[in-house]
C-alpha atoms as a PDB file:
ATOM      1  CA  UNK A   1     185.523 -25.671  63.707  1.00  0.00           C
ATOM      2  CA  UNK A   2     182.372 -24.109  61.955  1.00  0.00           C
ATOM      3  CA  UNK A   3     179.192 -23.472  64.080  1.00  0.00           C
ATOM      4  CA  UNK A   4     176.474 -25.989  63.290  1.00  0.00           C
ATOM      5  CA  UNK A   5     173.968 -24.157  61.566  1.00  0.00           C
ATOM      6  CA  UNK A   6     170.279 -24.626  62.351  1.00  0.00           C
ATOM      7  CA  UNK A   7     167.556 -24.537  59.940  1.00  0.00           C
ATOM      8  CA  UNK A   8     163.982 -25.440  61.129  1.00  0.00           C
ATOM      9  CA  UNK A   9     162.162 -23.305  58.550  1.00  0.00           C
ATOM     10  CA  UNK A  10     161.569 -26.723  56.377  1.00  0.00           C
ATOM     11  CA  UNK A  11     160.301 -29.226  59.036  1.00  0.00           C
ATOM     12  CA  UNK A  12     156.860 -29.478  60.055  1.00  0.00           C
ATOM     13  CA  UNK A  13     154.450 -28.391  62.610  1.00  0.00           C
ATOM     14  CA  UNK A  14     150.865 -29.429  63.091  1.00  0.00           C
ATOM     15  CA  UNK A  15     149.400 -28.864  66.406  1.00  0.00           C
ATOM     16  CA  UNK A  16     146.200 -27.030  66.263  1.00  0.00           C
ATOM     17  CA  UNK A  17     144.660 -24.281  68.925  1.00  0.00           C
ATOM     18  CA  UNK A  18     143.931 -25.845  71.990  1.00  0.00           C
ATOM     19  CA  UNK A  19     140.468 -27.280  72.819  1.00  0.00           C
ATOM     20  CA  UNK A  20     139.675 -26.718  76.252  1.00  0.00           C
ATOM     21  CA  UNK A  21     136.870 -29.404  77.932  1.00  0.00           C
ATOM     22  CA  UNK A  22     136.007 -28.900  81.584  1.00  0.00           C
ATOM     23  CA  UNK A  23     135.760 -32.952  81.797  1.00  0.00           C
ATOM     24  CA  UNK A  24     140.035 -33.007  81.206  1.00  0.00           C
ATOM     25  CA  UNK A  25     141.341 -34.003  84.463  1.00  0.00           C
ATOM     26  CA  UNK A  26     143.442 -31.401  86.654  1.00  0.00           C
ATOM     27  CA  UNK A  27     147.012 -32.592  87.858  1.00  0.00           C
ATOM     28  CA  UNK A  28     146.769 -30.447  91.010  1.00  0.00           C
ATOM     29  CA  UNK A  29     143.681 -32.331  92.206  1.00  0.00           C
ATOM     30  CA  UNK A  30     145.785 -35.440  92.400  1.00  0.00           C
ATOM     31  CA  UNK A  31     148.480 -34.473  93.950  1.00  0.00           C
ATOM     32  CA  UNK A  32     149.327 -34.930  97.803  1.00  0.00           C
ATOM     33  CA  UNK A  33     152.162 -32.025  98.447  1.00  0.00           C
ATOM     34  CA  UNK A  34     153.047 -33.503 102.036  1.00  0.00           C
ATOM     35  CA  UNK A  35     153.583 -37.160 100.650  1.00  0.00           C
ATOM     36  CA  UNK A  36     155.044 -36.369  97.260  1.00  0.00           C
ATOM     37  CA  UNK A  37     158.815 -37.303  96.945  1.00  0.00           C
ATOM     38  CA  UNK A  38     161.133 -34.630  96.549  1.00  0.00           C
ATOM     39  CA  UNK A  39     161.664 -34.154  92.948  1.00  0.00           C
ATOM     40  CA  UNK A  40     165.458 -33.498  91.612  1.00  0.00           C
ATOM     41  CA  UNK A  41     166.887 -30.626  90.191  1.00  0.00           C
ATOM     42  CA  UNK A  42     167.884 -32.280  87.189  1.00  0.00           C
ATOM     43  CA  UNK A  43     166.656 -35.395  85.650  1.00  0.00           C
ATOM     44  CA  UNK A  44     166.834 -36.787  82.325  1.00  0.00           C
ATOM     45  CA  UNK A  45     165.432 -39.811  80.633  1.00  0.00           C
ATOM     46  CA  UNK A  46     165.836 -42.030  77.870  1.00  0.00           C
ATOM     47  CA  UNK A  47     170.009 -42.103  78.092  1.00  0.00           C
ATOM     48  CA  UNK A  48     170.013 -44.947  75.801  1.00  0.00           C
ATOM     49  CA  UNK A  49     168.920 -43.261  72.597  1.00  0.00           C
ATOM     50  CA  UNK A  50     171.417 -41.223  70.653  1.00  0.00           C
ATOM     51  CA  UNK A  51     170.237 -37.990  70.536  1.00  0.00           C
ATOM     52  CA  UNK A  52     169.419 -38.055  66.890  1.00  0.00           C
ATOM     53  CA  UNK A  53     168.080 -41.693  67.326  1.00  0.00           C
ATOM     54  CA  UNK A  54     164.219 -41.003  67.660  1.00  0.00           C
ATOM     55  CA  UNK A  55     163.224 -41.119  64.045  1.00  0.00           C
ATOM     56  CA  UNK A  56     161.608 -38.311  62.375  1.00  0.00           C
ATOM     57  CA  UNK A  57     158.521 -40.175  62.160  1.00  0.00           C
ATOM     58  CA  UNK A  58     157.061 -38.230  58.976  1.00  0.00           C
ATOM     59  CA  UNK A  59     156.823 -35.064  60.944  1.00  0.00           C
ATOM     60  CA  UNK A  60     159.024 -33.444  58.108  1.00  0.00           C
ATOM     61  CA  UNK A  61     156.792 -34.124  55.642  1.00  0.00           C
ATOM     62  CA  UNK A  62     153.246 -34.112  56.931  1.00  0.00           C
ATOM     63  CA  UNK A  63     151.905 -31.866  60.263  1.00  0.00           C
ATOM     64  CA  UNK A  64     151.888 -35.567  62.428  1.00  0.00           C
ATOM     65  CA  UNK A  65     153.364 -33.728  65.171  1.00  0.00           C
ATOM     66  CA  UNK A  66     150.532 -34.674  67.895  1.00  0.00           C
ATOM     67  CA  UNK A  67     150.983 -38.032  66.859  1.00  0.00           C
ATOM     68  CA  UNK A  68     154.687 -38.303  66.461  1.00  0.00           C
ATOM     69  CA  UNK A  69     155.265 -36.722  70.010  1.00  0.00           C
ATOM     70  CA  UNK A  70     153.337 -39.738  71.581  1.00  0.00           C
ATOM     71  CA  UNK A  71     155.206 -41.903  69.750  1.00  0.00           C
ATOM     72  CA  UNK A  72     158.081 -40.596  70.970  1.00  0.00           C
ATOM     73  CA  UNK A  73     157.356 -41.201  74.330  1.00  0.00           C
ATOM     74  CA  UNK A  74     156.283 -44.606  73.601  1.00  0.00           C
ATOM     75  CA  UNK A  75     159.771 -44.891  72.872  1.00  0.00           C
ATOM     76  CA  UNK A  76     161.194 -43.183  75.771  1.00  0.00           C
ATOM     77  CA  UNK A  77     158.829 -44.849  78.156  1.00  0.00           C
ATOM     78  CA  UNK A  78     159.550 -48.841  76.917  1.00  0.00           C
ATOM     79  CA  UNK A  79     163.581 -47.680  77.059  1.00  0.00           C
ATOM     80  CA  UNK A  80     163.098 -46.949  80.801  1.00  0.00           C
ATOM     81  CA  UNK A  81     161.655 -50.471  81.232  1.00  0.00           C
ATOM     82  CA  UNK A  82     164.851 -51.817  79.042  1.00  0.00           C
ATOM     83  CA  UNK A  83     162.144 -53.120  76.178  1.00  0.00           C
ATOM     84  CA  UNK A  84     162.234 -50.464  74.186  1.00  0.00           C
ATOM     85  CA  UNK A  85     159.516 -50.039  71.229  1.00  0.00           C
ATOM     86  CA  UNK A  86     160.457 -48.163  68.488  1.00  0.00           C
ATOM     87  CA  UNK A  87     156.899 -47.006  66.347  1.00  0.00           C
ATOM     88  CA  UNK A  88     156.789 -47.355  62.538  1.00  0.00           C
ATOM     89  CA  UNK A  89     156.379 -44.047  60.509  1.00  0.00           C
ATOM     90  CA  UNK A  90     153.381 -45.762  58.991  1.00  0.00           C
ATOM     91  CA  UNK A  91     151.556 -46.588  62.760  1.00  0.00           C
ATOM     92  CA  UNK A  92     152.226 -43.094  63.646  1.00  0.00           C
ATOM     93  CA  UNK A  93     150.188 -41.381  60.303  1.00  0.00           C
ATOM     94  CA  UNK A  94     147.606 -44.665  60.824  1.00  0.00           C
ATOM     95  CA  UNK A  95     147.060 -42.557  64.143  1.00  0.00           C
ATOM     96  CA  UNK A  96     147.084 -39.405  62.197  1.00  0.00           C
ATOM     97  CA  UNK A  97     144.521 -40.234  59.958  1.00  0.00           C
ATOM     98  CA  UNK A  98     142.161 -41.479  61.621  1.00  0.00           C
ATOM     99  CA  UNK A  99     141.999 -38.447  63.968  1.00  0.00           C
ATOM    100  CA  UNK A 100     141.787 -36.111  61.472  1.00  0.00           C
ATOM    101  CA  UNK A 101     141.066 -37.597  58.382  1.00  0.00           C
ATOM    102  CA  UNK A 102     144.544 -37.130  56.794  1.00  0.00           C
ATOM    103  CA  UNK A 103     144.762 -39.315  52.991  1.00  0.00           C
ATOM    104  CA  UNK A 104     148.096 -40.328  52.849  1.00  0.00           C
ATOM    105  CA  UNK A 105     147.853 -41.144  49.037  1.00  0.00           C
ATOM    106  CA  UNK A 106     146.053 -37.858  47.967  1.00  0.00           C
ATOM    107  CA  UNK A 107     147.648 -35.348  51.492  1.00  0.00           C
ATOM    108  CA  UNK A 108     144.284 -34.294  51.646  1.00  0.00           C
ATOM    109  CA  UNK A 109     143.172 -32.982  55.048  1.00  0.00           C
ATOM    110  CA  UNK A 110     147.066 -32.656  56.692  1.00  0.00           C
ATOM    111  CA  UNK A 111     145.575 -29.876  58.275  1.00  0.00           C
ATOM    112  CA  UNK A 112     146.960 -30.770  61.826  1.00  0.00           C
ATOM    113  CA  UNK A 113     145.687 -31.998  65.145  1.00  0.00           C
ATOM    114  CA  UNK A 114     144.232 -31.253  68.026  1.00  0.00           C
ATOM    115  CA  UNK A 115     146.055 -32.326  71.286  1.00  0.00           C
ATOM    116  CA  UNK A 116     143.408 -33.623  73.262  1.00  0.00           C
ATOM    117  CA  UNK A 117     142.170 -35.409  70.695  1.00  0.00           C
ATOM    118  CA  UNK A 118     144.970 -37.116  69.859  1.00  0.00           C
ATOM    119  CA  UNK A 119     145.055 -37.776  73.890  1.00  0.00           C
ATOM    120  CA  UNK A 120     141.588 -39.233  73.992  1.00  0.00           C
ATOM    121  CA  UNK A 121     142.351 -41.228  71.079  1.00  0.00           C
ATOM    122  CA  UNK A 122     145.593 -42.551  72.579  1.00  0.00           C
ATOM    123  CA  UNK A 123     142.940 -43.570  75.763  1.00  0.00           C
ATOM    124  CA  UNK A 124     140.255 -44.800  74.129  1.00  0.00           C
ATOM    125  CA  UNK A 125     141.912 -46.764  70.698  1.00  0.00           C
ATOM    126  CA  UNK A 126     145.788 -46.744  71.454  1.00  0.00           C
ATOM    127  CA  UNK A 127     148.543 -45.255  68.845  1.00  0.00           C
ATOM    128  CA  UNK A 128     151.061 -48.461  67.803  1.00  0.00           C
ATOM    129  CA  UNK A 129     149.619 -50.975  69.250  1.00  0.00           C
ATOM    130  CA  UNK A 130     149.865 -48.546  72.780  1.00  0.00           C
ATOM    131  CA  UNK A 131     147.143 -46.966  74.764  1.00  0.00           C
ATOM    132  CA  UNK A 132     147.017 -44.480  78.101  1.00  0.00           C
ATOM    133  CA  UNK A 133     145.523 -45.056  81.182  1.00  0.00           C
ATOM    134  CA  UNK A 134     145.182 -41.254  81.820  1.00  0.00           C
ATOM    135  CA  UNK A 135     146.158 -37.930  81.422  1.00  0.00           C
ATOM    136  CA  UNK A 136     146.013 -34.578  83.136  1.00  0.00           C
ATOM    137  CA  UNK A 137     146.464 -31.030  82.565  1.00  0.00           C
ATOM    138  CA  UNK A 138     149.397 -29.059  84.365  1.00  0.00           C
ATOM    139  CA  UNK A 139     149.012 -25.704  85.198  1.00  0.00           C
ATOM    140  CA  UNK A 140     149.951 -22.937  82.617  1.00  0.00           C
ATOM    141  CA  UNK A 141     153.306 -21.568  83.216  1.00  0.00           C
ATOM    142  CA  UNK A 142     154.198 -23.556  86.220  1.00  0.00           C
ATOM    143  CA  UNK A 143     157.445 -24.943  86.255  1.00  0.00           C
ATOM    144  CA  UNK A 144     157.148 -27.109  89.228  1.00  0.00           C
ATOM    145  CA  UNK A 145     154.313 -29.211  87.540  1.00  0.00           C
ATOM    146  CA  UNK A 146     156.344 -29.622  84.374  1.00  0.00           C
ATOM    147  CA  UNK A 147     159.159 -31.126  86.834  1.00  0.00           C
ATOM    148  CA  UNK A 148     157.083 -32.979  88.704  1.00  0.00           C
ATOM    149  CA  UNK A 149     155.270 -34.335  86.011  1.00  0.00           C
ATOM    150  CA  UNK A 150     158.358 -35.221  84.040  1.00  0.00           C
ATOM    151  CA  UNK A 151     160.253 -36.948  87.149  1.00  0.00           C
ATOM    152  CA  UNK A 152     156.902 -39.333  88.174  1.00  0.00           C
ATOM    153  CA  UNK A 153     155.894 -40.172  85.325  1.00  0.00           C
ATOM    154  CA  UNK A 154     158.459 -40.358  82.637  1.00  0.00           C
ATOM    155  CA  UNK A 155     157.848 -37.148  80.719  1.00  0.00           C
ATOM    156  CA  UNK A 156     154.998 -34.770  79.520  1.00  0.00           C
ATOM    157  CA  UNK A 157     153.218 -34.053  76.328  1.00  0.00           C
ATOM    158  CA  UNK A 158     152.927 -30.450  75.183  1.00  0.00           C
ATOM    159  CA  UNK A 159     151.994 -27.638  73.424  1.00  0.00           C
ATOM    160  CA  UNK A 160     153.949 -24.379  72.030  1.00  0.00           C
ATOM    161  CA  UNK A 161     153.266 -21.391  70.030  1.00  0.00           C
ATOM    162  CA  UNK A 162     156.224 -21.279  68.144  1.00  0.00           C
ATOM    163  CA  UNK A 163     157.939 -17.940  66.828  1.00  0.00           C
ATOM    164  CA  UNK A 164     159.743 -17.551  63.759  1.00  0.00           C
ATOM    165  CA  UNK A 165     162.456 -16.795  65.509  1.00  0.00           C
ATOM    166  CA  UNK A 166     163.044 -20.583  66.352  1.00  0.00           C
ATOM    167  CA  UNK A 167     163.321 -21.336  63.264  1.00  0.00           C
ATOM    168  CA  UNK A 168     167.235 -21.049  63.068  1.00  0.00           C
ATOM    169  CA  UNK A 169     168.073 -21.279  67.235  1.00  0.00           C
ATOM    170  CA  UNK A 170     169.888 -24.147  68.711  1.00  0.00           C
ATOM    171  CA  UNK A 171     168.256 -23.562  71.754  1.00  0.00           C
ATOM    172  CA  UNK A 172     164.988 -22.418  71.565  1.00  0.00           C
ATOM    173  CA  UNK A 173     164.508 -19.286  73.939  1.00  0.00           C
ATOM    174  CA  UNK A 174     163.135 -16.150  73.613  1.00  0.00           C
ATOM    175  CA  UNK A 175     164.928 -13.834  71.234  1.00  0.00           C
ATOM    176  CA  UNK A 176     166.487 -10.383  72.613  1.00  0.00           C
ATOM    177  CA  UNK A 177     164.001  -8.308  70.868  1.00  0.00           C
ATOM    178  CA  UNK A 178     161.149 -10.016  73.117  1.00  0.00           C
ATOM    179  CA  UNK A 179     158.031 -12.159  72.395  1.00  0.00           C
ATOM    180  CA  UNK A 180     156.577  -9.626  69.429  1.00  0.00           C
ATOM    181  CA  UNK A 181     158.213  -9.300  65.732  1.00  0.00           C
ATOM    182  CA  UNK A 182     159.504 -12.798  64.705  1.00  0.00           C
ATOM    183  CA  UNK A 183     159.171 -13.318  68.281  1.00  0.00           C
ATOM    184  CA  UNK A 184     155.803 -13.532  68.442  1.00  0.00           C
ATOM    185  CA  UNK A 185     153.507 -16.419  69.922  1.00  0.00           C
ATOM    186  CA  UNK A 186     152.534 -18.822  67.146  1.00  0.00           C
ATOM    187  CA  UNK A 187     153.969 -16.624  64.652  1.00  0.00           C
ATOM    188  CA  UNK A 188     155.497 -19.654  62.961  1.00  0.00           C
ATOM    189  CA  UNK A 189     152.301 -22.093  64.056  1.00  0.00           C
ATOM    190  CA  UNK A 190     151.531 -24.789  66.708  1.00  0.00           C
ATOM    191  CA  UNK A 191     153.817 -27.172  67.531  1.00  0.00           C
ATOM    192  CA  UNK A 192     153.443 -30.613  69.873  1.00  0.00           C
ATOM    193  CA  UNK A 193     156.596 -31.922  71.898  1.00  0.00           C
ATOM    194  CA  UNK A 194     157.729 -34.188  74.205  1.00  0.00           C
ATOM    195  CA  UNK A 195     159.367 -33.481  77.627  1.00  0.00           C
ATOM    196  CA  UNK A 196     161.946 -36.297  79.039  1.00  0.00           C
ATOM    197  CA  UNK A 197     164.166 -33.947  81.145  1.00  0.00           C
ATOM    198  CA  UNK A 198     164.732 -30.371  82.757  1.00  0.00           C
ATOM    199  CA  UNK A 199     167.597 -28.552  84.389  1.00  0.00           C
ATOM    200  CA  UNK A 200     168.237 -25.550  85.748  1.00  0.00           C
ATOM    201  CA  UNK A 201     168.475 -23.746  82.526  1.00  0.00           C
ATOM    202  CA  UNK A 202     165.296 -25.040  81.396  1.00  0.00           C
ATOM    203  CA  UNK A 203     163.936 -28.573  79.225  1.00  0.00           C
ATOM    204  CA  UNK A 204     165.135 -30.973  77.373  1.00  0.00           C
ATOM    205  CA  UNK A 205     162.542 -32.264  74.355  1.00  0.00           C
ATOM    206  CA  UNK A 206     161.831 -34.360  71.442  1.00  0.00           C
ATOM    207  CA  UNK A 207     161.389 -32.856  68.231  1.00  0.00           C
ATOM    208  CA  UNK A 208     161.677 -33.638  64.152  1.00  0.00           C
ATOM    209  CA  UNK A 209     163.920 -36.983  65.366  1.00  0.00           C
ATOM    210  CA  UNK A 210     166.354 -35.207  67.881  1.00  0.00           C
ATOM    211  CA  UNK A 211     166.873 -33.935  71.075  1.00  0.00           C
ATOM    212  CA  UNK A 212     166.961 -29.822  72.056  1.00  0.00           C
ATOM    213  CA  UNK A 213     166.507 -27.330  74.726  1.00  0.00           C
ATOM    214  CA  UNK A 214     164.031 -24.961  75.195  1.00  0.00           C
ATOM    215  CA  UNK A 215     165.078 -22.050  78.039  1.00  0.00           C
ATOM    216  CA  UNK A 216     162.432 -21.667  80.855  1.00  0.00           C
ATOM    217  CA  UNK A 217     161.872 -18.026  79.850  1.00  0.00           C
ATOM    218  CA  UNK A 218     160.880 -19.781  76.292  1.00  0.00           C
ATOM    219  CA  UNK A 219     158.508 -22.211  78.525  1.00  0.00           C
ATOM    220  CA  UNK A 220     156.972 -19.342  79.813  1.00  0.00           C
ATOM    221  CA  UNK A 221     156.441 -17.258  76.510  1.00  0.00           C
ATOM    222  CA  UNK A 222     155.156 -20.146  74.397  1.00  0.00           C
ATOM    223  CA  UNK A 223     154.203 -23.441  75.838  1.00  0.00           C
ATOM    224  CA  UNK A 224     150.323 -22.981  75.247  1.00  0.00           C
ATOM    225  CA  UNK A 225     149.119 -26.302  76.672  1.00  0.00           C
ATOM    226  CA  UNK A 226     150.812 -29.289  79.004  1.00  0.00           C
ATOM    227  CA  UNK A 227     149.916 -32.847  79.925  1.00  0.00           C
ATOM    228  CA  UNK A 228     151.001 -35.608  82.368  1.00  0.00           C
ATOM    229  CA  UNK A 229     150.350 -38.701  81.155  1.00  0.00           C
ATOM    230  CA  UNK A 230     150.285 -42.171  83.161  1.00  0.00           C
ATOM    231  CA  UNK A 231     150.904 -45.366  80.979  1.00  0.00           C
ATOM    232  CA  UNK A 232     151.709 -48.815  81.708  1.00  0.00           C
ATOM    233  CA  UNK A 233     154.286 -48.558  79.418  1.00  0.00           C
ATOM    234  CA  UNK A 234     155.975 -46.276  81.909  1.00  0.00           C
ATOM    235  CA  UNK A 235     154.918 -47.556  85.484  1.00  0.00           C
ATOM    236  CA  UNK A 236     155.328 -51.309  84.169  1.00  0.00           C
ATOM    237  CA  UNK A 237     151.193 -51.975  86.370  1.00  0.00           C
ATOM    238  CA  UNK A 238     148.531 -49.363  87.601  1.00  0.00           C
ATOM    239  CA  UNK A 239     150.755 -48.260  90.469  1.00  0.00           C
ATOM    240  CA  UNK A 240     151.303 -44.745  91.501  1.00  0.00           C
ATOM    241  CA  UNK A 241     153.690 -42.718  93.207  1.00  0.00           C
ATOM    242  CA  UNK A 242     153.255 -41.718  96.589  1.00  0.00           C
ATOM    243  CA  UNK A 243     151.771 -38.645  96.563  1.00  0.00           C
ATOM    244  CA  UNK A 244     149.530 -39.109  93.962  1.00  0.00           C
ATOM    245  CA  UNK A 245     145.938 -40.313  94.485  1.00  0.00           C
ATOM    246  CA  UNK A 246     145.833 -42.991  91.289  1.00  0.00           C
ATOM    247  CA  UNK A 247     142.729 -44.077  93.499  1.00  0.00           C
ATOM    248  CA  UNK A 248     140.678 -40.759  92.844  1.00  0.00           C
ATOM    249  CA  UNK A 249     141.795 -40.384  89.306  1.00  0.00           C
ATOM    250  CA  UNK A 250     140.229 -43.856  88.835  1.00  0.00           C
ATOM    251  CA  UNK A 251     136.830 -42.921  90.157  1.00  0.00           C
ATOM    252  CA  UNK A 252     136.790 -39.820  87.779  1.00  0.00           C
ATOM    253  CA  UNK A 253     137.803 -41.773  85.012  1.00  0.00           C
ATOM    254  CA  UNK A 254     134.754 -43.024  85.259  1.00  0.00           C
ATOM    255  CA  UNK A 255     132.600 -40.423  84.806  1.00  0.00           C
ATOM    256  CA  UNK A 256     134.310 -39.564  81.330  1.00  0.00           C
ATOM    257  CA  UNK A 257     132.252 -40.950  78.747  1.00  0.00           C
ATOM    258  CA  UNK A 258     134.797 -40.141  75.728  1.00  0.00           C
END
């Protein structure tokens, strides 16, 4: 039996260079360490949808990625509650253009997205018919927050820098020659996922329709930007984990204007 062969190089990316505003809530200042529950080793969600079952949602034909990575987990989220919601292609570039201005009947202005705005959008207007309560940056690089994030509350929303090199990779991790060369940060472009598991070896995501792996190591080298986000569609009502002051992030929400 043949290898399956795996060729990227013709899908789309679209996310753009982070925008960093010191308003974006922290993660770490909601968290409780002592009362957290302990978080699993492995965990994986959304087991009802085939693994090439998420719909491409035009992502390989316009740079929707920011927007198609939300409506991902709007999918994952509603499966978890056994009501799942599957987004239309069209509601998903709806989204797109009105963040960024995108013509679907000229493709003027596909120029791509930025993730926070997409975020705040998500908040403030709702993409599908869906919006946010919250979200809140993880820290760079750390792999606890990623799992922690993922386990309480039904995946994360982020950002990579991908290399060339994972163009044509199965599993996306860092090639043997390093992060330089077609290895290089964001020497392919910008690139917005989903998280809705981890392991040991490193993530499971949502990309371009389908599930895949990145490595941890390719975490590490690339992921440029990461997000919890709490929804309704997740948690069912504004509940929260124990561990996590939902409470606090209330009050702050409440200093954020837009």
């Amino acid at each position: 039996m043949e290898a399956q062969i795996i060729d990227h190089s013709k899908m789309r990316l679209g996310k753009s260079r982070p925008v960093y505003d010191s308003r974006t809530l922290q993660l770490a200042n909601y968290l409780n360490t002592e009362a957290l529950p302990a978080t699993p080793a492995t965990y994986m969600y959304a087991k009802n949808i085939a693994a090439g079952g998420w719909g491409m949602m035009d992502n390989d034909k316009i740079g929707d990625c920011t927007c198609a990575a939300a409506g991902h987990l709007i999918m994952e989220w509603t499966d978890d509650n056994n009501a799942m919601v599957t987004p239309t292609d069209q509601q998903i570039v709806s989204a797109y253009s009105a963040i960024t201005g995108y013509d679907p009947a000229t493709g003027k202005n596909d120029n791509g997205a930025v993730e926070t705005k997409v975020l705040n959008y998500w908040r403030n207007t709702g993409i599908a018919g869906h919006k946010i309560f919250a979200y809140a940056a993880l820290e760079p690089n750390n792999q606890e927050h990623i799992k922690l994030a993922t386990f309480l509350f039904g995946g994360c929303y982020i950002g990579v820098e991908l290399p060339l090199s994972a163009q044509k990779q199965k599993v996306w991790s860092v090639p043997p020659g390093g992060a330089k060369g077609s290895g290089a940060p964001a020497s392919w472009g910008g690139h917005a996922v989903c998280v809705v598991g981890y392991d040991s070896h490193g993530l499971t995501i949502i990309t371009w329709g389908t599930t895949k792996k990145m490595t941890w190591s390719f975490w590490n080298a690339y992921c440029d930007e990461a997000y919890a986000i709490i929804s309704t569609d997740f948690a069912g009502t504004n509940t929260a984990p124990s561990g996590f002051d939902f409470a606090a992030l209330q009050q702050d929400l409440k200093q954020i204007v837009a």
